[in-house]
Protein backbone atom coordinates (compact mmCIF):
# COMPACT_ATOMS: atom_id res chain seq x y z
CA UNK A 1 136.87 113.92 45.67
CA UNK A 2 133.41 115.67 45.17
CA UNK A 3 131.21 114.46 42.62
CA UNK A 4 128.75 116.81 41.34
CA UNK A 5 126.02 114.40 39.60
CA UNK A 6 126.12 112.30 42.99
CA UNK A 7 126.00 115.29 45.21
CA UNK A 8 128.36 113.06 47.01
CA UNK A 9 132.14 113.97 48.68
CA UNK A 10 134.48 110.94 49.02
CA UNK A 11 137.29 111.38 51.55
CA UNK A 12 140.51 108.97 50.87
CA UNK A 13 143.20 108.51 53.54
CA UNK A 14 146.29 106.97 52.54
CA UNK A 15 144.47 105.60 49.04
CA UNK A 16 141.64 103.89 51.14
CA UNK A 17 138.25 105.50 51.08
CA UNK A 18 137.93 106.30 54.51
CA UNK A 19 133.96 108.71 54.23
CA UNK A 20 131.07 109.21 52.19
CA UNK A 21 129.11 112.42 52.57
CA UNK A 22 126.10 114.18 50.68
CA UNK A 23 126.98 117.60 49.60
CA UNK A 24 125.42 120.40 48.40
CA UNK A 25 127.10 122.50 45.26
CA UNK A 26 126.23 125.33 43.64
CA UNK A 27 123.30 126.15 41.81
CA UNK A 28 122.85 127.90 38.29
CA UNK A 29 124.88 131.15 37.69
CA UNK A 30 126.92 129.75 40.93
CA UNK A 31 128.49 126.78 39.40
CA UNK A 32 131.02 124.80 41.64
CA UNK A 33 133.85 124.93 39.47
CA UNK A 34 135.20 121.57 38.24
CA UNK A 35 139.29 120.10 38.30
CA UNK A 36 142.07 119.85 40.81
CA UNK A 37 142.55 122.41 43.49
CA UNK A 38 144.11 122.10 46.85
CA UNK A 39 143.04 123.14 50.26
CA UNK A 40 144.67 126.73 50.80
CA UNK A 41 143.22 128.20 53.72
CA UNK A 42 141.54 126.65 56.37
CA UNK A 43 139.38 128.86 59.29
CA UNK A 44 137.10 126.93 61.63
CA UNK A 45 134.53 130.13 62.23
CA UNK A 46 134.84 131.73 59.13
CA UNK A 47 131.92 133.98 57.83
CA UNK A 48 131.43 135.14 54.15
CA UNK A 49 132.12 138.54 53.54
CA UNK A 50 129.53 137.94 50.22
CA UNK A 51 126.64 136.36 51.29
CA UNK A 52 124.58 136.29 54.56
CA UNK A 53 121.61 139.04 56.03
CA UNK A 54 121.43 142.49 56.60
CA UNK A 55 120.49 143.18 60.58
CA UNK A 56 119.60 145.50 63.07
CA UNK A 57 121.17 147.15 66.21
CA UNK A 58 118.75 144.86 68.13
CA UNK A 59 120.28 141.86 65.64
CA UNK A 60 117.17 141.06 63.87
CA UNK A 61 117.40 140.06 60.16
CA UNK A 62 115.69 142.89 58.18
CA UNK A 63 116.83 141.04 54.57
CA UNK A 64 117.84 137.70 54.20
CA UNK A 65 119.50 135.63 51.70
CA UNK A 66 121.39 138.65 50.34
CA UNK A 67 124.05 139.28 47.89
CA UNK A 68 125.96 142.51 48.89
CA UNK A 69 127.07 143.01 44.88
CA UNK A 70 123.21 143.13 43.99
CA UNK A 71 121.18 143.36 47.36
CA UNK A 72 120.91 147.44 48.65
CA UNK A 73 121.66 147.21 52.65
CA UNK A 74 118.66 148.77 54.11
CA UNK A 75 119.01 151.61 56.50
CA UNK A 76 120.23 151.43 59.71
CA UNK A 77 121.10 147.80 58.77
CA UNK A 78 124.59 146.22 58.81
CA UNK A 79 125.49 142.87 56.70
CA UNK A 80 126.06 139.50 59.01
CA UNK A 81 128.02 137.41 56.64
CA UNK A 82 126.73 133.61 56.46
CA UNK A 83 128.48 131.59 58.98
CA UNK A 84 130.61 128.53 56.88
CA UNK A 85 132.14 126.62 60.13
CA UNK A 86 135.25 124.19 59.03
CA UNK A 87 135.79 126.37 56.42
CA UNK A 88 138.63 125.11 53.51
CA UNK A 89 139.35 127.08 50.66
CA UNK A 90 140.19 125.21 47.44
CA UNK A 91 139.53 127.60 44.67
CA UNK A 92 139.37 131.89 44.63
CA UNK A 93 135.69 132.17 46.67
CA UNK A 94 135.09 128.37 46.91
CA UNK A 95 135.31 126.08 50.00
CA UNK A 96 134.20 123.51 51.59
CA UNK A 97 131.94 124.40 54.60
CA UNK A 98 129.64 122.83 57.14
CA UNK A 99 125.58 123.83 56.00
CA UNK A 100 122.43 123.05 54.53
CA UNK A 101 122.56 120.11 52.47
CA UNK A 102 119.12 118.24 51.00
CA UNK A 103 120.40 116.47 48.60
CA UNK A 104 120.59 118.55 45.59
CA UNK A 105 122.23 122.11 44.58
CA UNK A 106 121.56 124.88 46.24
CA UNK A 107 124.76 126.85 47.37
CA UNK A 108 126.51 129.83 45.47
CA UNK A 109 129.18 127.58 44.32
CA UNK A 110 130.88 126.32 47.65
CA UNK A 111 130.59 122.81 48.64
CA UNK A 112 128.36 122.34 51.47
CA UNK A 113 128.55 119.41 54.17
CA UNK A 114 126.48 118.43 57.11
CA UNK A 115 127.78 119.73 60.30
CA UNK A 116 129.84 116.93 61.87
CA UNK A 117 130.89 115.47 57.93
CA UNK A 118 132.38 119.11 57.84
CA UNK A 119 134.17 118.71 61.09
CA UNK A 120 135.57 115.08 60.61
CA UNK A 121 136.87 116.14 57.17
CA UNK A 122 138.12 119.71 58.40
CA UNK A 123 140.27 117.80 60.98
CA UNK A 124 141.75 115.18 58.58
CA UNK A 125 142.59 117.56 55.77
CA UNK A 126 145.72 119.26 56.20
CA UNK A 127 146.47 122.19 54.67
CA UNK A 128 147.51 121.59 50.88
CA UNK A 129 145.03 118.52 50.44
CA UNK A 130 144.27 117.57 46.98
CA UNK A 131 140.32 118.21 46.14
CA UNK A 132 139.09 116.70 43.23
CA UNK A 133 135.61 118.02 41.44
CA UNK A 134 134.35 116.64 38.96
CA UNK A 135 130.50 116.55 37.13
């Protein structure tokens, strides 16, 4: 269960809570939607194919924090999709994913965890896992 207001994921195993972890959801215009979804994919390196930097040959980041629907790749650039390791899909776009979290919003709508929250719940979530969201 992820709760929005608390910036908070709950993880229940057999009807016992079994983990508490902050989160980070999305921010304005990237809303984390809300209601009951259940895990449908599951990749442990994935990479987002929407957000992430545009780089060089040499691999230095010539743009960061980009949006490839709004952001124009610079030349002789190619786009380095955000890494989202323990990846779970729960809704279109959305997932849970290891990353930044500080406490308050600040994704484009996927549910962020700290690294090894991300891996303990990756590895205890079985594909078709009920996820709960709710404000």
């Amino acid at each position: 269960m992820i709760d929005i207001s608390e910036q908070r994921a709950y993880f229940y195993k057999g009807g016992q809570l079994a983990g508490v972890s902050p989160v980070a959801t999305g921010i304005a215009g990237y809303r984390t939607p809300t209601g009951s979804f259940r895990v449908s994919e599951k990749n442990i390196d994935h990479r987002s194919n929407l957000f992430g930097h545009y780089v060089d040959r040499a691999g230095y980041v010539r743009k960061s924090s980009v949006d490839v629907r709004k952001d124009r790749r610079p030349p002789g650039t190619v786009f380095r999709g955000a890494s989202m390791d323990f990846f779970m899909r729960i809704n279109g776009a959305v997932g849970m994913h290891a990353g930044k979290v500080t406490g308050r919003p600040e994704s484009h709508g996927c549910i962020r965890l700290p690294w090894h929250m991300a891996k303990i719940f990756y590895e205890n979530a079985p594909m078709g896992t009920k996820v709960t969201v709710r404000q």
